[in-house]
Every structure is written in structure tokens, then in C-alpha cells.
Protein backbone atom coordinates (compact mmCIF):
# COMPACT_ATOMS: atom_id res chain seq x y z
CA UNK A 1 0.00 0.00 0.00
CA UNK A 2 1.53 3.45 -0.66
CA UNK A 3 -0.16 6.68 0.37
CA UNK A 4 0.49 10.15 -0.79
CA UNK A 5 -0.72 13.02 1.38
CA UNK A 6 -1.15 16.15 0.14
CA UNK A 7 -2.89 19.45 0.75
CA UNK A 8 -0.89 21.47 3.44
CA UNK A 9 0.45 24.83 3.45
CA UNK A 10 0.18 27.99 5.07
CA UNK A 11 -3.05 29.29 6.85
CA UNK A 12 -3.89 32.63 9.19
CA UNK A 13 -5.22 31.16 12.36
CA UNK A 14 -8.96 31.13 11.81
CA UNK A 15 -8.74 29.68 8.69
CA UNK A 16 -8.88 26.09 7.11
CA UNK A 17 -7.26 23.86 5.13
CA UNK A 18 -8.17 20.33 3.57
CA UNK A 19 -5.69 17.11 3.67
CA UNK A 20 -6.15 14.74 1.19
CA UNK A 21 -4.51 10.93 1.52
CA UNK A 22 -4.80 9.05 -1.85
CA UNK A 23 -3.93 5.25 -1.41
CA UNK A 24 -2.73 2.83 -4.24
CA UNK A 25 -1.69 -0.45 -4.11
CA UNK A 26 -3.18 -3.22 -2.22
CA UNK A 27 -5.87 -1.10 -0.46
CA UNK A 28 -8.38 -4.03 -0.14
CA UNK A 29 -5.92 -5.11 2.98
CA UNK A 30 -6.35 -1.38 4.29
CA UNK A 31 -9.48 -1.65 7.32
CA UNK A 32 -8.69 1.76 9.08
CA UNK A 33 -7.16 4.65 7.83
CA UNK A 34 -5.65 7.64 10.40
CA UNK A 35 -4.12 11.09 10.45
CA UNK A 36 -1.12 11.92 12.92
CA UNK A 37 0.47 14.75 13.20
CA UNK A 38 4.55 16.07 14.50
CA UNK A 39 5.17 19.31 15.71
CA UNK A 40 8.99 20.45 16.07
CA UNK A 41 10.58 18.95 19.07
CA UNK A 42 7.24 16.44 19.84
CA UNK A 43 6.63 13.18 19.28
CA UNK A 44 3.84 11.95 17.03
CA UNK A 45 0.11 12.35 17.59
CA UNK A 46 -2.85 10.80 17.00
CA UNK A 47 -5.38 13.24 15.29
CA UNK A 48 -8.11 11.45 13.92
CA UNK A 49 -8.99 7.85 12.08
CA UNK A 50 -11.93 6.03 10.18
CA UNK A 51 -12.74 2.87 9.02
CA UNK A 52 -12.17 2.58 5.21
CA UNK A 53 -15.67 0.56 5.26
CA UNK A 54 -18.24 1.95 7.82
CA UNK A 55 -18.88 4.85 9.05
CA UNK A 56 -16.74 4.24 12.98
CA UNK A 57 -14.62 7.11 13.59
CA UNK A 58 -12.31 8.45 16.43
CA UNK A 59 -10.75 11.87 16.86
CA UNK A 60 -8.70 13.76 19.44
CA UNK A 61 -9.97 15.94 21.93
CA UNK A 62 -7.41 18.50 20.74
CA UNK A 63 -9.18 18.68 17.36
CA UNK A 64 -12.46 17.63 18.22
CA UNK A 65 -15.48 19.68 17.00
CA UNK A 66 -12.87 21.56 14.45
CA UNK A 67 -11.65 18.43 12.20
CA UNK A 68 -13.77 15.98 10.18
CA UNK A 69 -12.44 12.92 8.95
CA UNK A 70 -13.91 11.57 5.59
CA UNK A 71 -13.24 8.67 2.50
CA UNK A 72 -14.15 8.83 -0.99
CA UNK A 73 -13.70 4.88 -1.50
CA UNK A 74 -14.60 5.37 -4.91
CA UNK A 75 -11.20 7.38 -5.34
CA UNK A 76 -9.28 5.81 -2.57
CA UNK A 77 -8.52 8.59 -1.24
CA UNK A 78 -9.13 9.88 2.68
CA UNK A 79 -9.52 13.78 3.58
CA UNK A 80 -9.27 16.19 6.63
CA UNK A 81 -11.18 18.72 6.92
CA UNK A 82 -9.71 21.41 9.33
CA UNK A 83 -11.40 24.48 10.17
CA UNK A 84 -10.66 26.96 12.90
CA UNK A 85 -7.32 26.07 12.71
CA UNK A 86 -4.50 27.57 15.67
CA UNK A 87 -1.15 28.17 15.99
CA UNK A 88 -0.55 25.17 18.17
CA UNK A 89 -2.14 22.74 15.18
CA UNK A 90 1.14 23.81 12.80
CA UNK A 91 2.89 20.39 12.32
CA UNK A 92 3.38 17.63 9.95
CA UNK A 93 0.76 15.84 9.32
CA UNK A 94 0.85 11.86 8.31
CA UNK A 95 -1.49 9.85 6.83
CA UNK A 96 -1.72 6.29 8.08
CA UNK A 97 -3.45 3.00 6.97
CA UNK A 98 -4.04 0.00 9.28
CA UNK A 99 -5.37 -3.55 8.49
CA UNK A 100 -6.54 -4.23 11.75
CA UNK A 101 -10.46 -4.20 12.13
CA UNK A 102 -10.14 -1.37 15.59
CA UNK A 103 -10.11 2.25 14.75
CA UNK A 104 -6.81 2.92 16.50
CA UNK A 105 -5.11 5.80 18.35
CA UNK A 106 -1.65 4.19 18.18
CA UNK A 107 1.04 4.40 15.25
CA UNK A 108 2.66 1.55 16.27
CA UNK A 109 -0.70 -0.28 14.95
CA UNK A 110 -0.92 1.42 11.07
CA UNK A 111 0.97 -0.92 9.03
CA UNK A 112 1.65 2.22 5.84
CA UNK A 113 2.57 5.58 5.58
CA UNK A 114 2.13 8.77 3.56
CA UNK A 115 5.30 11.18 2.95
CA UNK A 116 3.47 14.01 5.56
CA UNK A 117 2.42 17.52 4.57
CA UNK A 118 3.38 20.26 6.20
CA UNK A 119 0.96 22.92 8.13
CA UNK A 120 1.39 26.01 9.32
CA UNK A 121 -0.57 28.59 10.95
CA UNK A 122 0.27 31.72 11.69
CA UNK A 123 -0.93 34.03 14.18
């Protein structure tokens, strides 16, 4: 499975900005796909994740209410929605796919990973 993320850049804090994760390969072993995110000088975070069949989902509370998760399986491709975005949500942010059935918080379970895309907000 390879993933390409794509869609960052740089945003005034207020603003928004989509992610999109487009997966090739063997995607029928993909069950749960996940966005993470690294800020300088911080170790890797879960964001949010969804079940590439289904409609289960799981975000952080850091994002909650201001992120949506989504999947076009159609297109194989995943997307974040972030609006209201702050200074403290500038990082690199990593698209992940899983095979295991449980929408996961942890990297160490997500099997693939995209290149990251970098976001930055200003204040």
C-alpha cells in the first residue's frame, strides 16, 4: 500500500485547510485509515482515524469539533477537513493505513505511511 498526502500549506489562524490521503496499491488489505500529526521537538500524535468501510470514527480531543475525517472509497482517497485552525495545530501531518479491524489511536498499529504535509498557521 503506498499513500500520498497532500494538501498542506500555510493558513492565518482562523482559517482552514483540507488534507487529502490518496492510497494505491493493495488497499483491499487497508481496514482503518488515520491522520497523525509532529510538531517540532514532539513526538507523534494521534489526530483522527476512520474505518475505510463503515462509518466508525475516532478523533482527538485537541481537534475535536474543528476536524472531520472523511473517504471517498470510490477514489481511494481519505480527507481532513480542518477548520478553525490555531497556531498550536502547525505540524506535519501523516497519513496512516491500518489492516486491523479497531479504529486505533496508536502508530505503532498502522501498518503504511504517507510522505506528511506540512501545516502552518500563523498568528
Amino acid at each position: 500500500v503506498q499513500l500520498q498526502a497532500s494538501g498542506g500549506g500555510l493558513v492565518q489562524a482562523g482559517g482552514c485547510l483540507r488534507l487529502s490521503c490518496a492510497a494505491s496499491g493493495r488497499t483491499f488489505s487497508i481496514d482503518v485509515l488515520g491522520w497523525f500529526r509532529q510538531a517540532p521537538g514532539k513526538e507523534r500524535e494521534f489526530v483522527a482515524a476512520i474505518k475505510w468501510l463503515g462509518r466508525n470514527t475516532d478523533y482527538a480531543g485537541s481537534i475535536q469539533g474543528r476536524f472531520t475525517i472523511s473517504r471517498d472509497n470510490a477514489k481511494n482517497t481519505m480527507y481532513l477537513q480542518m477548520n478553525s485552525l490555531k497556531p498550536e495545530d502547525t505540524a506535519v501531518y501523516y497519513c496512516a493505513a491500518a489492516p486491523s479491524s479497531v479504529v486505533s489511536r496508536l502508530a505503532s498499529n498502522y501498518n503504511y505511511w504517507g510522505q506528511g504535509t506540512q501545516v502552518t498557521v500563523s498568528s
